[in-house]
Protein backbone atom coordinates (compact mmCIF):
# COMPACT_ATOMS: atom_id res chain seq x y z
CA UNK A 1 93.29 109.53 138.93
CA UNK A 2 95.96 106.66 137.72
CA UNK A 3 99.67 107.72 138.08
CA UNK A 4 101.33 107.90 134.89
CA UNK A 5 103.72 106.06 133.30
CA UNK A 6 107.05 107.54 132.55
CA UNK A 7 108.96 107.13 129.65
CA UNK A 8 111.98 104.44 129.85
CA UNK A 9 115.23 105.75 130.02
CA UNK A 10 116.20 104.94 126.46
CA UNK A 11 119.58 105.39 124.75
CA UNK A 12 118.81 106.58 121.48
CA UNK A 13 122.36 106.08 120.28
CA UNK A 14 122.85 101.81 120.36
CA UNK A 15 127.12 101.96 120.38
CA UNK A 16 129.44 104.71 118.60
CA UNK A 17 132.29 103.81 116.30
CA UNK A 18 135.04 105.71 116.17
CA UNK A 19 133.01 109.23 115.93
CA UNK A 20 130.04 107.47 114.72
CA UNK A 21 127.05 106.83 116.19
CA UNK A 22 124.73 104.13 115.60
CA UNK A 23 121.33 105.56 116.53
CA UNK A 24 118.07 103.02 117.01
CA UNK A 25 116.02 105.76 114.69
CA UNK A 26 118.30 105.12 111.80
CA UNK A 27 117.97 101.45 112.88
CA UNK A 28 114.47 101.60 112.43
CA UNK A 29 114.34 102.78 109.18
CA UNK A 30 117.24 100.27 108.12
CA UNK A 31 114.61 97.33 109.27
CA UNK A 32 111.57 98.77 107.84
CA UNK A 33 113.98 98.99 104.19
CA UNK A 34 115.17 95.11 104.83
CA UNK A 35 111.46 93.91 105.23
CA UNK A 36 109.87 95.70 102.25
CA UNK A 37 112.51 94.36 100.24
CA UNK A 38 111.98 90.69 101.31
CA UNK A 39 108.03 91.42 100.93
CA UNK A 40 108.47 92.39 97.52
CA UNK A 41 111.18 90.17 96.29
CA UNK A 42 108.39 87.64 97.49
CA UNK A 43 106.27 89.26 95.24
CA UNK A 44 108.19 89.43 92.41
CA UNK A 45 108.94 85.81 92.62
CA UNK A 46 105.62 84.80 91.92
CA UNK A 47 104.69 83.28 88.61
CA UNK A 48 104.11 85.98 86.17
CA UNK A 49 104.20 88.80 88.43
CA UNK A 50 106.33 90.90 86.02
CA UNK A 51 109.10 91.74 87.90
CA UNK A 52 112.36 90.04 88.74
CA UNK A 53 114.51 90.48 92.34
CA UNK A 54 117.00 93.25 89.98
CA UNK A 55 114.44 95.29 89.35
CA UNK A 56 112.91 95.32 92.84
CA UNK A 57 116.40 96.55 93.88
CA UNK A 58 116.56 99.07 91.86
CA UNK A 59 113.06 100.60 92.70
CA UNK A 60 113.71 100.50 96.30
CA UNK A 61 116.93 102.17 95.69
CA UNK A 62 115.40 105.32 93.78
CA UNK A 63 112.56 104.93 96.55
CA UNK A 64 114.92 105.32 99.26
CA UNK A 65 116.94 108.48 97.79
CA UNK A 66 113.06 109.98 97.12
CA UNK A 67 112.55 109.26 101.06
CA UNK A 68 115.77 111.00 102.45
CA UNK A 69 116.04 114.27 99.61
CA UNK A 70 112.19 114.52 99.62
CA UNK A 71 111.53 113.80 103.59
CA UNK A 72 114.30 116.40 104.10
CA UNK A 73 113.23 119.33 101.91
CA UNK A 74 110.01 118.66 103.05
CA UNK A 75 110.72 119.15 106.72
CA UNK A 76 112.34 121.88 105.76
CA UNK A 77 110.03 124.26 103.79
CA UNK A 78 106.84 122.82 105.75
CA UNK A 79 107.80 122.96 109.33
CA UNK A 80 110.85 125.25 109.35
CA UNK A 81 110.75 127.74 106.15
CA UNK A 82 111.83 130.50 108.29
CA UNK A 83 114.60 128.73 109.40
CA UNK A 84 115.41 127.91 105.61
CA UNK A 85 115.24 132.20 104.52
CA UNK A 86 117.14 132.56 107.68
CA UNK A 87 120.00 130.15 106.32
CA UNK A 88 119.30 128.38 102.76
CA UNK A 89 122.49 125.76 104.36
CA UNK A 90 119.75 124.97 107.19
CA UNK A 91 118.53 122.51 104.35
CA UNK A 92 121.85 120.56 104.51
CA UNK A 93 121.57 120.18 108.82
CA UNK A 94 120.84 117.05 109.14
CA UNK A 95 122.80 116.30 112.36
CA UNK A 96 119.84 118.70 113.79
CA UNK A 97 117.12 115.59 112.61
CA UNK A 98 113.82 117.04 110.85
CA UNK A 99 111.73 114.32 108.33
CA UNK A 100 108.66 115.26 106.79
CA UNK A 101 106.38 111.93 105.62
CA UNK A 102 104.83 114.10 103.07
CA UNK A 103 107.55 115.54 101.56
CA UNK A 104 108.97 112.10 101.40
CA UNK A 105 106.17 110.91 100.10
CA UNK A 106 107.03 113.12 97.07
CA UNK A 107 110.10 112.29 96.47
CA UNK A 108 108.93 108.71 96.20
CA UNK A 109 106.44 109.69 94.02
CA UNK A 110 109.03 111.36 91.93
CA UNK A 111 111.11 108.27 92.15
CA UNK A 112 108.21 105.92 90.68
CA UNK A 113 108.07 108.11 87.93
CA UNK A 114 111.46 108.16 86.50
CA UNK A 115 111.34 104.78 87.35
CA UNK A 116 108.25 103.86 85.07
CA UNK A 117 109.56 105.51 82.15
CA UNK A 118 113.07 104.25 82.63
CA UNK A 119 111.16 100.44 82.52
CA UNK A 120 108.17 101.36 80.14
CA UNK A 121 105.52 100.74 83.03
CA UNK A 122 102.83 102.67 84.67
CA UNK A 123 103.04 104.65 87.19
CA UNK A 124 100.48 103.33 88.97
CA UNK A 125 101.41 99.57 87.87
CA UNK A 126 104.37 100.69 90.07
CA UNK A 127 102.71 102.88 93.02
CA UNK A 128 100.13 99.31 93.39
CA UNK A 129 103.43 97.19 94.08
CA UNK A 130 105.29 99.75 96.15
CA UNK A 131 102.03 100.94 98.66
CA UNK A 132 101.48 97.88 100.36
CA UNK A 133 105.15 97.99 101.41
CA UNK A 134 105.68 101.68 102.63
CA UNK A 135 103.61 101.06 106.27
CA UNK A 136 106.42 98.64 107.54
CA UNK A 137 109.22 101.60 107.74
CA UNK A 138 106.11 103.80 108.65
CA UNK A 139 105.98 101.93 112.12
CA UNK A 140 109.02 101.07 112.69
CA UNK A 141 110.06 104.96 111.91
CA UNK A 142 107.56 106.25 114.60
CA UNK A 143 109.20 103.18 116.98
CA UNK A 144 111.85 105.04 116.06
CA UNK A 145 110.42 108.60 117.47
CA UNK A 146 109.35 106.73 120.43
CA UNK A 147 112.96 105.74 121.56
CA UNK A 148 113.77 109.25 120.97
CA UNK A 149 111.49 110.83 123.07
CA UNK A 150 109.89 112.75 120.50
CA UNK A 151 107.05 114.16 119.30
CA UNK A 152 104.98 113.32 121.74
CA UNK A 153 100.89 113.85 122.24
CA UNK A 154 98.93 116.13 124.00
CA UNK A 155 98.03 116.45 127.88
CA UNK A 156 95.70 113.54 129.01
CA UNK A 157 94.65 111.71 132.40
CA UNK A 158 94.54 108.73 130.73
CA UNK A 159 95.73 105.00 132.50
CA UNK A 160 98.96 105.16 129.78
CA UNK A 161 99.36 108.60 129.98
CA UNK A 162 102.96 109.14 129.90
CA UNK A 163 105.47 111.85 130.84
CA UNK A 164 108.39 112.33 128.54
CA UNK A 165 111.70 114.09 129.79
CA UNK A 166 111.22 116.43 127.36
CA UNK A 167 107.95 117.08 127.53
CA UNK A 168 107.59 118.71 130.84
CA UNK A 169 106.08 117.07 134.10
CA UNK A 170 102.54 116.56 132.32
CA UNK A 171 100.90 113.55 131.38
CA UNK A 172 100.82 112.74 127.69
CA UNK A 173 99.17 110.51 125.13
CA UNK A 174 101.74 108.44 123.57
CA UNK A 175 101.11 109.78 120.07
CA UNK A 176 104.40 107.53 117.90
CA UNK A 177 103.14 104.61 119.85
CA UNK A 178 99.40 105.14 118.32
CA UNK A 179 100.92 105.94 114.86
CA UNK A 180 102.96 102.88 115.06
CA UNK A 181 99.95 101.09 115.01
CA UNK A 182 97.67 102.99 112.76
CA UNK A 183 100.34 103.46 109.82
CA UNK A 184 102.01 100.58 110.60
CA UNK A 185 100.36 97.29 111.40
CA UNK A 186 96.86 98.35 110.85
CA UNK A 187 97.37 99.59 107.65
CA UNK A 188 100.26 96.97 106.25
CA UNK A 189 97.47 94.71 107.71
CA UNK A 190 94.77 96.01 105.29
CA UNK A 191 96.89 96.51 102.31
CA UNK A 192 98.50 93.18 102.14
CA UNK A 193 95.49 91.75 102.06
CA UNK A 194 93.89 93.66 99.92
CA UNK A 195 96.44 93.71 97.29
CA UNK A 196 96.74 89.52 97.72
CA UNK A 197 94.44 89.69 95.00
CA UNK A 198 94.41 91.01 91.51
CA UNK A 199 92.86 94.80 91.98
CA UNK A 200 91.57 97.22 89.48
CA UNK A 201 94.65 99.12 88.76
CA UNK A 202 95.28 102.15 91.11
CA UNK A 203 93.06 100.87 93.50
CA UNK A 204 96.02 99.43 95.68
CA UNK A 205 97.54 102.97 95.86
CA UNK A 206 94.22 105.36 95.96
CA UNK A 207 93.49 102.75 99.34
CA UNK A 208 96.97 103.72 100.64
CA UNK A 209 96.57 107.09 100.33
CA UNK A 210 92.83 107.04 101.64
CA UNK A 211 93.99 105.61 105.04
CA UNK A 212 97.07 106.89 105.91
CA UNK A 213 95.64 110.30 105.40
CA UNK A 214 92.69 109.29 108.07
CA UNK A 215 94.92 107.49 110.32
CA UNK A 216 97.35 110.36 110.39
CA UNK A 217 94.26 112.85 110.69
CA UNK A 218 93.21 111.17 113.61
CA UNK A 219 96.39 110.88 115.59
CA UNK A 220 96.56 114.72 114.75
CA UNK A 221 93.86 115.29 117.46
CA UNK A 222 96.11 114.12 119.84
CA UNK A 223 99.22 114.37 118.53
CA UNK A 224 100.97 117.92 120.06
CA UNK A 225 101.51 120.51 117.37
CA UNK A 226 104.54 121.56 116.16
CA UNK A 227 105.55 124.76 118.58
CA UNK A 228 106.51 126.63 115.28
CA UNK A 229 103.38 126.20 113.98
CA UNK A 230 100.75 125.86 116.62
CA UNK A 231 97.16 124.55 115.10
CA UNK A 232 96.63 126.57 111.57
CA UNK A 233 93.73 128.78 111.71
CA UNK A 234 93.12 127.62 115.93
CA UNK A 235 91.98 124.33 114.32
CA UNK A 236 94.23 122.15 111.97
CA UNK A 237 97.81 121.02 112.29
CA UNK A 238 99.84 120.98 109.42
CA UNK A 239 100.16 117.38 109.59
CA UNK A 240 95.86 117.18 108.76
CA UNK A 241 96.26 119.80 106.29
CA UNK A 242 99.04 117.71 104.53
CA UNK A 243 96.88 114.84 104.60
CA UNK A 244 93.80 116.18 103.61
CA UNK A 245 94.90 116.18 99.32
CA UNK A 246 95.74 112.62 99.97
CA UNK A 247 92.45 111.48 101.23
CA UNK A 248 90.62 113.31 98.38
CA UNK A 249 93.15 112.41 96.05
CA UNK A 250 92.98 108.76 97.08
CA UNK A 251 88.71 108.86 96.96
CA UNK A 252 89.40 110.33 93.54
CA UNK A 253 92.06 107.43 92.31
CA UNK A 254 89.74 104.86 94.10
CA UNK A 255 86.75 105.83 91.96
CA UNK A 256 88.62 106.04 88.52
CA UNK A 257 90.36 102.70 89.18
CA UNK A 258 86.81 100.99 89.66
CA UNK A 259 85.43 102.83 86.39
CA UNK A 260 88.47 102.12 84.40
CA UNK A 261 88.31 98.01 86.37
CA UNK A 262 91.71 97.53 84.36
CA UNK A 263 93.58 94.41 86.82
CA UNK A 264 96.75 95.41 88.41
């Protein structure tokens, strides 16, 4: 049996000014923001692509507001409703942390639709140019969860088996570090390329939600479950149920898109 690794001794917090303090999560997210915004103003300044660098500002502003109000609520009410009926201000704690990827992927999905009327497009004209750019701040968020120490995976024996400080003595999988990779590179990776190309419209975004629901489903089975919530049933985390409507869902956009064959 290998001896594990153990976790570096990471300072989540980079520097403090004054009484603020400049975390490497929220730095994280701050890069993955930068770098869809370069990858899209690239986009847009492409010969007839239809959009211009204002516009692309504007969208990732609305997008980012959907990610923070929709990633918090939906922490909130699917990890920690009893918390919530406990204290409805629970919703406003965000020095206690808490983001839900599903719940913010709602509230960008609420944001592409005000946005679409407010510019006479389609909402899936706009989810095609926005998926291919959402992995980047996927990876670098769970980077991000790395450096904090948190939510880690399950027991394993493993030769990178690692133990986290606040995970106990045991040996764990390295769960952020596998999602990192999954819904970050690997799927940026495939999406890039894919949308490189003029696609049947809503294929670009049925794709997105097609893998990140079976890369996230995957990482669930070693991923450790939420102690709130334990495995639903004795055999599904809430993270594979939440993913589960956006596989079918993207299956379901994928096929329309290629009956419909209208070009993105």
């Amino acid at each position: 049996m290998s001896t594990p690794l153990h976790f570096p001794a990471f300072d989540p917090v980079i520097f403090h000014v004054g009484p603020l303090a400049v975390r490497w999560y929220g730095l994280m997210y701050l890069i993955g923001f930068f770098a869809a915004m370069y990858l899209a103003n690239r986009r847009a300044d492409r010969p007839n692509s239809g959009w211009t660098r204002q516009e692309v500002s504007d969208l990732l502003f609305y997008g980012f507001l959907g990610v923070v109000v929709g990633g918090r609520i939906g922490y909130v009410l699917f990890y920690h409703f009893d918390l919530f009926l406990d204290n409805p201000l629970y919703l406003f704690r965000v020095d206690q942390g808490g983001m839900s990827f599903h719940g913010g992927l709602l509230g960008v999905i609420a944001a592409m639709a005000y946005f679409a009327r407010k510019t006479k497009r389609t909402f899936l004209t706009i989810g095609d140019f926005v998926a291919p750019l959402v992995p980047i701040g996927l990876g670098m968020g769970r980077l991000g969860n790395f450096i904090n120490g948190e939510l880690w995976g399950r027991p394993t024996d493993l030769p990178w088996a690692m133990v986290f400080p606040s995970g106990g003595p045991v040996a764990r999988h390295p769960s952020q570090l596998y999602e990192a990779l999954l819904e970050g590179l690997v799927l940026f990776s495939i999406l890039w390329w894919f949308s490189a190309k003029p696609r049947a419209r809503g294929s670009i975004s049925g794709l997105f939600l097609v893998l990140y629901g079976c890369f996230r489903s995957l990482v669930e089975f070693v991923r450790e479950p939420d102690p709130q919530l334990g495995e639903l049933g004795g055999f599904i985390t809430m993270g594979q149920l939440l993913s589960l409507p956006m596989i079918l869902g993207g299956i379901a956009l994928i096929t329309w898109s290629l009956k419909k064959g209208a070009k993105a």
